[in-house]
Protein backbone atom coordinates (compact mmCIF):
# COMPACT_ATOMS: atom_id res chain seq x y z
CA UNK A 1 190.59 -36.51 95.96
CA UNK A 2 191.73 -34.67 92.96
CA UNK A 3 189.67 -33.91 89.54
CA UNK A 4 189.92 -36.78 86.85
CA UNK A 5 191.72 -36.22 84.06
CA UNK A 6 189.66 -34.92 81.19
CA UNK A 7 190.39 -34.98 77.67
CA UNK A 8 188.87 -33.67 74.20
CA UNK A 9 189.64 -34.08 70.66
CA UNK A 10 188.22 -31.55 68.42
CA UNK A 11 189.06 -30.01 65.18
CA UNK A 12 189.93 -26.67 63.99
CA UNK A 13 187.21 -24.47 63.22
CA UNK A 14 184.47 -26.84 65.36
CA UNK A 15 181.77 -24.86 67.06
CA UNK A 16 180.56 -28.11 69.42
CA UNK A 17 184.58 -28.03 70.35
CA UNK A 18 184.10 -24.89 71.62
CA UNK A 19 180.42 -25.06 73.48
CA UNK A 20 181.88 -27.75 75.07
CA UNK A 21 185.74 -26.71 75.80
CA UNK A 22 183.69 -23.40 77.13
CA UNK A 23 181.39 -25.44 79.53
CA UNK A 24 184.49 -27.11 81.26
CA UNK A 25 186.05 -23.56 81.61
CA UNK A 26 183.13 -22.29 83.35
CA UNK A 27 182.96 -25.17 85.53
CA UNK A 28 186.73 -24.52 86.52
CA UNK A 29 188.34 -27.74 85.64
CA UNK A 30 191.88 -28.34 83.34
CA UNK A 31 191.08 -30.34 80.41
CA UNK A 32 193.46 -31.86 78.14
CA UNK A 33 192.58 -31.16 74.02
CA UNK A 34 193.89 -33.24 71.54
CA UNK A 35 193.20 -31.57 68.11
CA UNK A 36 193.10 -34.05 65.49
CA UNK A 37 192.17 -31.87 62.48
CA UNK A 38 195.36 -33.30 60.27
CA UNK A 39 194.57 -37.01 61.76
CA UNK A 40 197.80 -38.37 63.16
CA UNK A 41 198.14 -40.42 66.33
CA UNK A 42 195.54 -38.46 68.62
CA UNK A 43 193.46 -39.43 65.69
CA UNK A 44 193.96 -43.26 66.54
CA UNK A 45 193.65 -42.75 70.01
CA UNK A 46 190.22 -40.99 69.92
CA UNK A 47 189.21 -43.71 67.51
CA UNK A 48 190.78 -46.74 69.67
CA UNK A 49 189.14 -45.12 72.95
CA UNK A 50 185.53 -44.55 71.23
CA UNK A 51 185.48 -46.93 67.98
CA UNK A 52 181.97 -45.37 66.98
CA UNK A 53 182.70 -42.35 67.68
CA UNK A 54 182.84 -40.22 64.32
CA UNK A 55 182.33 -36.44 65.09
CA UNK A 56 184.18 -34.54 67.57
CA UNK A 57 184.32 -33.52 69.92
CA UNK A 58 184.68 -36.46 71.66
CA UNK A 59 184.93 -36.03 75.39
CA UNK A 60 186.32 -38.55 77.97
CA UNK A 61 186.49 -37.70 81.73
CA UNK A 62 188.32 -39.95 83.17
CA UNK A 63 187.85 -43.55 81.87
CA UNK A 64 184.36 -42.94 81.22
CA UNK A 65 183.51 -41.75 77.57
CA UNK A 66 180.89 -38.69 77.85
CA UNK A 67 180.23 -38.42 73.95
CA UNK A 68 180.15 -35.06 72.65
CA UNK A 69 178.77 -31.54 73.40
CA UNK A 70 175.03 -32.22 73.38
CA UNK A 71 176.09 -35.37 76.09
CA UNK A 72 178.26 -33.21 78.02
CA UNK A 73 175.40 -30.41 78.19
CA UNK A 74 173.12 -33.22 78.91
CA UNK A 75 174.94 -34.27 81.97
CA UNK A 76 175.29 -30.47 83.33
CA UNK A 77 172.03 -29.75 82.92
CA UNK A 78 170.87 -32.97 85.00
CA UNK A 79 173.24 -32.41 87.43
CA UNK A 80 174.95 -35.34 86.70
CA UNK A 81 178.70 -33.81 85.52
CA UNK A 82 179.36 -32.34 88.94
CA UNK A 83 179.44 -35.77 90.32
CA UNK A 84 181.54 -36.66 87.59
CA UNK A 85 184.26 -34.09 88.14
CA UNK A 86 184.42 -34.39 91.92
């Protein structure tokens, strides 16, 4: 079974971009990052995926929406993003 895709729209400049994008390059997995810092069409899709969602970064593994950096930190530090990934 391979890794599910994983993507993450940030913004230029974004410190919880990069405490997040840093996490899932220690745990060894490709992620795909969408910057939206102009808006555009990535912009849409973040917003069409996660309609609530108004910060970034907003992280999606798979089809499940994990939130942001303080959710994805969350769900290493419970154990819980392993599962996720595998």
């Amino acid at each position: 079974m391979s890794t599910p895709t994983i993507d993450i729209y940030t913004k230029f400049g974004c410190g919880y971009c990069y405490r997040a994008k840093q996490l899932l390059k220690r745990k060894g997995v490709a992620f795909n990052e969408h910057d939206i810092t102009l808006g555009g069409p990535k912009k849409a899709e973040m917003q069409s995926r996660a309609p609530l969602a108004r910060t970034v970064p907003q992280i999606f593994i798979g089809d499940t929406h994990v939130g942001g950096s303080d959710e994805l930190a969350a769900l290493e530090r419970s154990g819980k993003l392993d599962q996720m990934l595998a």
